[in-house]
N, C-alpha and C. Protein backbone atom coordinates (compact mmCIF):
# COMPACT_ATOMS: atom_id res chain seq x y z
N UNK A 1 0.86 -1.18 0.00
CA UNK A 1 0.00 0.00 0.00
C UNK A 1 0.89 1.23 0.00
N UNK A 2 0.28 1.82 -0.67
CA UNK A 2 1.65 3.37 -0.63
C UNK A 2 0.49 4.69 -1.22
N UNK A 3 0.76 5.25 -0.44
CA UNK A 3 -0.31 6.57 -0.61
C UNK A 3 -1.43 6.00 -0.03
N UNK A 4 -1.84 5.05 0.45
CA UNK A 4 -3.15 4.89 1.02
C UNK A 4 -4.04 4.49 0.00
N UNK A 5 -3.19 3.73 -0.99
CA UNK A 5 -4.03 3.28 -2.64
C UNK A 5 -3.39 1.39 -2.31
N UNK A 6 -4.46 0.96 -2.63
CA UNK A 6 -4.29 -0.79 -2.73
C UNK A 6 -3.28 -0.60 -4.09
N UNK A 7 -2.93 -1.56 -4.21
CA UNK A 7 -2.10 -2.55 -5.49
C UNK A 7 -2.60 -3.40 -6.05
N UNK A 8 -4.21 -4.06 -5.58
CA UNK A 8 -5.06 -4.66 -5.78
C UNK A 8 -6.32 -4.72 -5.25
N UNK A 9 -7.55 -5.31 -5.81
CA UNK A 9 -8.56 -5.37 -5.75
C UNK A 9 -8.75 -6.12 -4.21
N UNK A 10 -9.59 -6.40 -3.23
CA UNK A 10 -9.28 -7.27 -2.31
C UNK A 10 -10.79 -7.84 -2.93
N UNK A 11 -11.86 -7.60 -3.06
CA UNK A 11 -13.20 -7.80 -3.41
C UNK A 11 -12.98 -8.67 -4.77
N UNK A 12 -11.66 -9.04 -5.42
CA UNK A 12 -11.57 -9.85 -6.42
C UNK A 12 -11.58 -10.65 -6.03
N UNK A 13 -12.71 -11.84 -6.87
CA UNK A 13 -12.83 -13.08 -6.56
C UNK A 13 -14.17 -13.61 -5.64
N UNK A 14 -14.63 -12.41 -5.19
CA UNK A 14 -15.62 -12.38 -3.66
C UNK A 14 -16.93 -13.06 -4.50
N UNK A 15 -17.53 -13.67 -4.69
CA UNK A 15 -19.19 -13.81 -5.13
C UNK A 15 -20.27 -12.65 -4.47
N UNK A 16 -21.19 -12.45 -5.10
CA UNK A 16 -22.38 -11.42 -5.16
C UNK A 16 -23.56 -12.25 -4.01
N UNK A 17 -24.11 -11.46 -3.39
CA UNK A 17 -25.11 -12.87 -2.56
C UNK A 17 -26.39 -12.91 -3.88
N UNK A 18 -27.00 -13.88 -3.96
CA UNK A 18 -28.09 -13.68 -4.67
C UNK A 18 -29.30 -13.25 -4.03
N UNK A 19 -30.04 -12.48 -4.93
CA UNK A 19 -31.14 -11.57 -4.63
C UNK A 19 -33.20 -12.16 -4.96
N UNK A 20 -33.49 -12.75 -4.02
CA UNK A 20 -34.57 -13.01 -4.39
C UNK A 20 -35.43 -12.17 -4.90
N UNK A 21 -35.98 -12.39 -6.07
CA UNK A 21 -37.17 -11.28 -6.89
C UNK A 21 -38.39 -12.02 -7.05
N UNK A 22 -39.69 -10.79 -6.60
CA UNK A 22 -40.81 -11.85 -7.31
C UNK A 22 -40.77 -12.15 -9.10
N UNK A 23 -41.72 -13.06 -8.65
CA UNK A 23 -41.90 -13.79 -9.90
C UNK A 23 -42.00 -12.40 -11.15
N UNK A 24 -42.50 -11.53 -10.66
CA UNK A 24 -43.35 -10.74 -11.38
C UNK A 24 -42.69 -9.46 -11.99
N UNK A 25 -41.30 -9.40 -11.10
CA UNK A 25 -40.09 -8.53 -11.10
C UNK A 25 -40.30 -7.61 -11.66
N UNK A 26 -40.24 -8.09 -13.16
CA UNK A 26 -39.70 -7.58 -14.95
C UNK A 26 -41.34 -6.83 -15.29
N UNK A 27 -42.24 -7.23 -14.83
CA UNK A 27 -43.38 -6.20 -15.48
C UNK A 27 -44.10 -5.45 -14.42
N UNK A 28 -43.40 -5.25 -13.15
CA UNK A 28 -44.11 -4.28 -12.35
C UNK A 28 -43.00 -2.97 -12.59
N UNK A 29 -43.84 -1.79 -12.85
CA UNK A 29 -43.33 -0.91 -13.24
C UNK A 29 -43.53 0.31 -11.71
N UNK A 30 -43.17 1.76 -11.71
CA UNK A 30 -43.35 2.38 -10.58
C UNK A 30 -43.18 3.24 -11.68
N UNK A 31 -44.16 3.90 -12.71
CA UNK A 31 -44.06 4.77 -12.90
C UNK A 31 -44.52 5.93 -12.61
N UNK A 32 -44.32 7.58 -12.30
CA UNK A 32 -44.54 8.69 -11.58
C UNK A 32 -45.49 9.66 -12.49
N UNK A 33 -46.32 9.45 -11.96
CA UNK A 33 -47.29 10.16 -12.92
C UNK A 33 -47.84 11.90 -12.58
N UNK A 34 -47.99 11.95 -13.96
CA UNK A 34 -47.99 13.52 -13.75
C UNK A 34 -48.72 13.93 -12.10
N UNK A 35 -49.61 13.75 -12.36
CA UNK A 35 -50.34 14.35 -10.67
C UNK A 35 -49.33 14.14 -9.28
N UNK A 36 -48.87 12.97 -9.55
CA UNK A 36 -47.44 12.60 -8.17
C UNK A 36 -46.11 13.68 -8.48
N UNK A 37 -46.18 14.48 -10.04
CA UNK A 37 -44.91 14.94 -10.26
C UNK A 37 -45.45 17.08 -9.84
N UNK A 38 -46.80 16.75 -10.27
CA UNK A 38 -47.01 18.35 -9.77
C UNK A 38 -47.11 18.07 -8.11
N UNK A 39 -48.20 17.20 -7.15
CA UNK A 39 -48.20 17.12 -5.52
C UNK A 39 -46.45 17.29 -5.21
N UNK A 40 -45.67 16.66 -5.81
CA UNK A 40 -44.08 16.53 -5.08
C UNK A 40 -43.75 18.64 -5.29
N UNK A 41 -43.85 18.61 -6.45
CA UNK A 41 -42.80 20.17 -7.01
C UNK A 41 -43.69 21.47 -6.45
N UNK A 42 -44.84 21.44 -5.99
CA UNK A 42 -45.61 22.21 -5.62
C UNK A 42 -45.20 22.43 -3.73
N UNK A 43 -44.82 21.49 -3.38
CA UNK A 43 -44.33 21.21 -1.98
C UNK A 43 -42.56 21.61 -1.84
N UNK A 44 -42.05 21.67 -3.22
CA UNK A 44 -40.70 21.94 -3.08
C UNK A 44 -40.19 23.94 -3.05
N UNK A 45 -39.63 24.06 -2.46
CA UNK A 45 -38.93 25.88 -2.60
C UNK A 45 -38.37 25.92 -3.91
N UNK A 46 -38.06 26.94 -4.09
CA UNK A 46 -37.44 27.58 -5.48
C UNK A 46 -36.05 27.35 -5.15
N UNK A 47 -35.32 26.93 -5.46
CA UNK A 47 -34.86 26.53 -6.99
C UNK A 47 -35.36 25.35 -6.91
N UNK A 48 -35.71 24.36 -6.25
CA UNK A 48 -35.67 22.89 -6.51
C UNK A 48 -36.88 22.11 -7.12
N UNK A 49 -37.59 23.32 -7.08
CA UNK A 49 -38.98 22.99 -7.92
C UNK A 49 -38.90 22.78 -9.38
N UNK A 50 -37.93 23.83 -9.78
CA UNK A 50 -37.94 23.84 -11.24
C UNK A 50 -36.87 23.18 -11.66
N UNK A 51 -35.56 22.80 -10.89
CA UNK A 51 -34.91 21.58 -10.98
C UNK A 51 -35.56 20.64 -11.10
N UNK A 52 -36.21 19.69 -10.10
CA UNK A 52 -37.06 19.04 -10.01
C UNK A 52 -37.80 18.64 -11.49
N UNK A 53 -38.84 19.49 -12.32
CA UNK A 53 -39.46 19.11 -13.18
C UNK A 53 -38.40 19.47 -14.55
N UNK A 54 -37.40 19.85 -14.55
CA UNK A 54 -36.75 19.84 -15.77
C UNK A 54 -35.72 18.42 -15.85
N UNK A 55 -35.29 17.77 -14.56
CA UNK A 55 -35.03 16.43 -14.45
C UNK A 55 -35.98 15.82 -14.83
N UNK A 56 -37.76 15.87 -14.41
CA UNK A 56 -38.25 14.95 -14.89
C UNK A 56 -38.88 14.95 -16.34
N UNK A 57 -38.81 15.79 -16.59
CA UNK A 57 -39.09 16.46 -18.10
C UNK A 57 -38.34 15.88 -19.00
N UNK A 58 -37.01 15.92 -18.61
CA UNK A 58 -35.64 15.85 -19.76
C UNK A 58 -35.07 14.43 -19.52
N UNK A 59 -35.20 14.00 -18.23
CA UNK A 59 -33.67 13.08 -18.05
C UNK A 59 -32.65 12.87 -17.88
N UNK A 60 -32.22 14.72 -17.70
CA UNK A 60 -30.55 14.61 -17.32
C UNK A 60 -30.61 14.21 -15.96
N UNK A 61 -29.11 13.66 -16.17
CA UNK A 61 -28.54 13.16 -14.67
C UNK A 61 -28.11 13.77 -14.06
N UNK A 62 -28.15 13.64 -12.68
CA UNK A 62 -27.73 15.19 -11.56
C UNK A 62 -26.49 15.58 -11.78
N UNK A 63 -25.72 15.60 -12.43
CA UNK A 63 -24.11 15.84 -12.60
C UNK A 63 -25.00 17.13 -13.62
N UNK A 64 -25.75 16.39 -14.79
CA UNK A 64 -25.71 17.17 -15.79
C UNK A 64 -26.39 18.76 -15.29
N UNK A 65 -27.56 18.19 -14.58
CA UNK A 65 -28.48 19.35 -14.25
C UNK A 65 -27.60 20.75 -13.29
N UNK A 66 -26.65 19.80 -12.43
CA UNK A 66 -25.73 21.47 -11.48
C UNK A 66 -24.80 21.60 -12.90
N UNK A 67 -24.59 21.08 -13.46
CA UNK A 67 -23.38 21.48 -14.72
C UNK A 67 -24.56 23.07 -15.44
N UNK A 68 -25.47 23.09 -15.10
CA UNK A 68 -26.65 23.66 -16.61
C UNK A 68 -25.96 25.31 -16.03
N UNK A 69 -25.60 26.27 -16.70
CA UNK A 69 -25.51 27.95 -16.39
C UNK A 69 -26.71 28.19 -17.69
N UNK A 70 -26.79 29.54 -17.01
CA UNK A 70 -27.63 30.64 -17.73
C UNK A 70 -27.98 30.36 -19.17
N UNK A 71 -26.51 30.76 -19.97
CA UNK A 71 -25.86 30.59 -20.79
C UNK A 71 -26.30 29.37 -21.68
N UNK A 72 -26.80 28.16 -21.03
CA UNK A 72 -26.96 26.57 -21.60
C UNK A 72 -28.37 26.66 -21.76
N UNK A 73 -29.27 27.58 -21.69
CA UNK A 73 -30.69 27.41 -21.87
C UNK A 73 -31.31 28.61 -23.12
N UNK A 74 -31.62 27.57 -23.96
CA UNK A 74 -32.32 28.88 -25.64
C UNK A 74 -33.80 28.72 -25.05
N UNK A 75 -34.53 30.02 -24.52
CA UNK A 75 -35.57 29.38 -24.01
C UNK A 75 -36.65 30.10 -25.72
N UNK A 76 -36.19 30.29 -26.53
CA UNK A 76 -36.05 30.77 -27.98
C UNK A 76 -36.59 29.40 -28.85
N UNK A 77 -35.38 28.23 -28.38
CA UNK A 77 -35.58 27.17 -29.11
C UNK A 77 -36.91 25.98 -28.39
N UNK A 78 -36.63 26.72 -26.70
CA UNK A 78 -36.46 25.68 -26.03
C UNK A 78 -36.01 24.37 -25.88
N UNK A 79 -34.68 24.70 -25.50
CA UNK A 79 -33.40 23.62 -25.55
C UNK A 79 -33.03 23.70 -24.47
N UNK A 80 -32.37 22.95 -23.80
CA UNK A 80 -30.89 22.99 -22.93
C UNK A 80 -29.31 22.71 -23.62
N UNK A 81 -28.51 23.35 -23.78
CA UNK A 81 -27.07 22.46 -24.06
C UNK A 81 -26.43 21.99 -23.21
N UNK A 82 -26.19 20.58 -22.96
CA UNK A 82 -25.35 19.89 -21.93
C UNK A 82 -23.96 19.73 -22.58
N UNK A 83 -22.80 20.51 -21.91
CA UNK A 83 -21.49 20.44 -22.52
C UNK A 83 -20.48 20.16 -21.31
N UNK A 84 -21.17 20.50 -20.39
CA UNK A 84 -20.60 19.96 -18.88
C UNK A 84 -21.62 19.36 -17.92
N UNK A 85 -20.51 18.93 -17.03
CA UNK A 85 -21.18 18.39 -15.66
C UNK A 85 -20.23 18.21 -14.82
N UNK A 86 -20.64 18.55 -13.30
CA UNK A 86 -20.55 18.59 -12.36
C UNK A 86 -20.14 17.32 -11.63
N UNK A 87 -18.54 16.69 -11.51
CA UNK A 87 -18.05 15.61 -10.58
C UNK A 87 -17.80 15.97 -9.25
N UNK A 88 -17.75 14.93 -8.61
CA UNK A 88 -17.42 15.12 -7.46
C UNK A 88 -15.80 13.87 -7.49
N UNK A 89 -15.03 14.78 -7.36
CA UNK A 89 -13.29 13.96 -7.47
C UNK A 89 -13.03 14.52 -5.77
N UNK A 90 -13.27 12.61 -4.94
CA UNK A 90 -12.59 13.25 -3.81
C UNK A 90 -13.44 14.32 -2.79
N UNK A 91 -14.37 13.97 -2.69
CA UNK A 91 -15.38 15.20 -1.89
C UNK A 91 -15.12 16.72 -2.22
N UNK A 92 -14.60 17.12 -3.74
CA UNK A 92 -14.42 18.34 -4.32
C UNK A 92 -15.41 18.26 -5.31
N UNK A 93 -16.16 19.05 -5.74
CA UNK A 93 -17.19 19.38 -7.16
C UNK A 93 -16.00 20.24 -7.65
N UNK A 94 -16.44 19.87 -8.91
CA UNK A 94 -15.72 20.73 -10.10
C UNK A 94 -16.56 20.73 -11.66
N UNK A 95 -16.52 21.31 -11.97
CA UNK A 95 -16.81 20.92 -13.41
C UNK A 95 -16.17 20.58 -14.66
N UNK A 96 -16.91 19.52 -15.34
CA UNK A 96 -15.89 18.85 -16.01
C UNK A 96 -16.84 18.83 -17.68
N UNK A 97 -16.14 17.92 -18.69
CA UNK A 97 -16.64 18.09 -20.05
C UNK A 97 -17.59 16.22 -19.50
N UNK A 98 -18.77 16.33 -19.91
CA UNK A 98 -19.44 14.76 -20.03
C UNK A 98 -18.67 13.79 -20.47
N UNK A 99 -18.83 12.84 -19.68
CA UNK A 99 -18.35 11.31 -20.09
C UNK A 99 -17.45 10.34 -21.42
N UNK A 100 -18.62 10.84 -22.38
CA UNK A 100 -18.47 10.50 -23.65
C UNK A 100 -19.02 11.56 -24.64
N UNK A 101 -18.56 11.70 -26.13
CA UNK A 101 -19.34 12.66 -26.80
C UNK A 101 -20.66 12.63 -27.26
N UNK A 102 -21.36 11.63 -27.20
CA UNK A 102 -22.70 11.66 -27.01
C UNK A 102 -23.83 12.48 -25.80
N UNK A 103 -22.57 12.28 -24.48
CA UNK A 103 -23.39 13.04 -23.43
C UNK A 103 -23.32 14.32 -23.78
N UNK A 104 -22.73 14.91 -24.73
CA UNK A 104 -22.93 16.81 -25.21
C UNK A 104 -23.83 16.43 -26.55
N UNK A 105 -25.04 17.30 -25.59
CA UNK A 105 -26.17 17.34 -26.85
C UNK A 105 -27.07 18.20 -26.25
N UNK A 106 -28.27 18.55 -26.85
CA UNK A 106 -29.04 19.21 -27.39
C UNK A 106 -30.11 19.05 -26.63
N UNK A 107 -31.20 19.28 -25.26
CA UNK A 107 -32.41 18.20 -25.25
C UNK A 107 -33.69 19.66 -25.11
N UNK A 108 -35.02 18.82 -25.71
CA UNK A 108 -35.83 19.51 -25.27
C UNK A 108 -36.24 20.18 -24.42
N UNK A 109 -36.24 21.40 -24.34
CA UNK A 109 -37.55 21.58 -23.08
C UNK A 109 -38.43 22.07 -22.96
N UNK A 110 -39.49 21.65 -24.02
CA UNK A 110 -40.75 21.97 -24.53
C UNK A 110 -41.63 22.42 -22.93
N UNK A 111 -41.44 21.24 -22.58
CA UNK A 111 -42.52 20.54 -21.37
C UNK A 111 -42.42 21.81 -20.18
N UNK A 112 -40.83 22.17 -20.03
CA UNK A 112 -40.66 23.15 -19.00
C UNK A 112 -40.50 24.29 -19.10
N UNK A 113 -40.72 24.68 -20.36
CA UNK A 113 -40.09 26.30 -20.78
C UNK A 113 -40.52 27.33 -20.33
N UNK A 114 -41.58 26.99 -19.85
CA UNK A 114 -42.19 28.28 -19.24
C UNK A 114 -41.87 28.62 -17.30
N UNK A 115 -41.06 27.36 -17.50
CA UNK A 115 -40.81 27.36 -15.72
C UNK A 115 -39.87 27.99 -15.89
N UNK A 116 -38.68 27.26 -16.53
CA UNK A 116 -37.57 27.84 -16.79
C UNK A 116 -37.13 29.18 -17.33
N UNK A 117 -38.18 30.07 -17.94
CA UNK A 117 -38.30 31.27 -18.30
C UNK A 117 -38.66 32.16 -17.17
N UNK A 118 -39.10 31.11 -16.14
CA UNK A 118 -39.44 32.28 -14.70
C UNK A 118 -38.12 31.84 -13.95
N UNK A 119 -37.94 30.65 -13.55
CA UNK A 119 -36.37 30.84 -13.22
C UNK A 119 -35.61 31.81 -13.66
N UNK A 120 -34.94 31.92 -14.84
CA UNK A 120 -34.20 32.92 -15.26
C UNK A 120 -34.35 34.18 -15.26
N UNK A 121 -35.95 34.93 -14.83
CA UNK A 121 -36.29 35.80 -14.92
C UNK A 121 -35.97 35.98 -13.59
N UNK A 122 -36.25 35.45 -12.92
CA UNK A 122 -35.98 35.55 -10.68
C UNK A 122 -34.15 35.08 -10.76
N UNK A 123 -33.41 34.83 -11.95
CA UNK A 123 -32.02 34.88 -11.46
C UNK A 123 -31.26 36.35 -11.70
């Protein structure tokens, strides 16, 4: 050990315990439906409200969503540009370029534009 870094895996080799599932696993779904997504965001403070429904709107992943500035929203096109995101290296945030070049793209935000147009207007 040197720096407080292994030289190896110790968990190599270990087996997984197995996980009992019902039968039924694969077709019970939990999906969040609009009325559960306005009761939750209506109960949340500002900013996290409109965080909140532009995650569920869009799909970015929380790295992507603290990565989003001013700057990353055409509320014109209604778009977001995701070109960064937000790691955590080491209990430090920083911002960094996405994963792979697929994660820099383009996404709708038909659904939220009008939230997000009052966000920006109260920033």
């Amino acid at each position: 050990m040197h720096g407080r870094r292994l030289s190896y895996n110790p968990a190599l080799g270990v087996g997984l315990p197995s996980v009992k599932r019902p039968a039924d696993y694969d077709k019970v779904r939990y999906d969040l439906m609009p009325d559960d997504l306005d009761r939750i965001v209506t109960n949340l403070p500002w900013p996290y409200d409109v965080l909140t429904l532009t995650a569920a709107y869009t799909g970015l992943r929380a790295g992507e969503l603290a990565g989003r500035q001013v700057g990353d929203v055409d509320l014109m096109r209604r778009t977001v540009f995701v070109r960064r995101s937000i790691i955590d290296v080491n209990g430090v945030l920083s911002a960094d370029v996405p994963k792979t070049s697929r994660s820099v793209r383009v996404v709708s935000v038909e659904a939220v534009a009008n939230d997000l147009a009052r966000h920006v207007d109260r920033l």
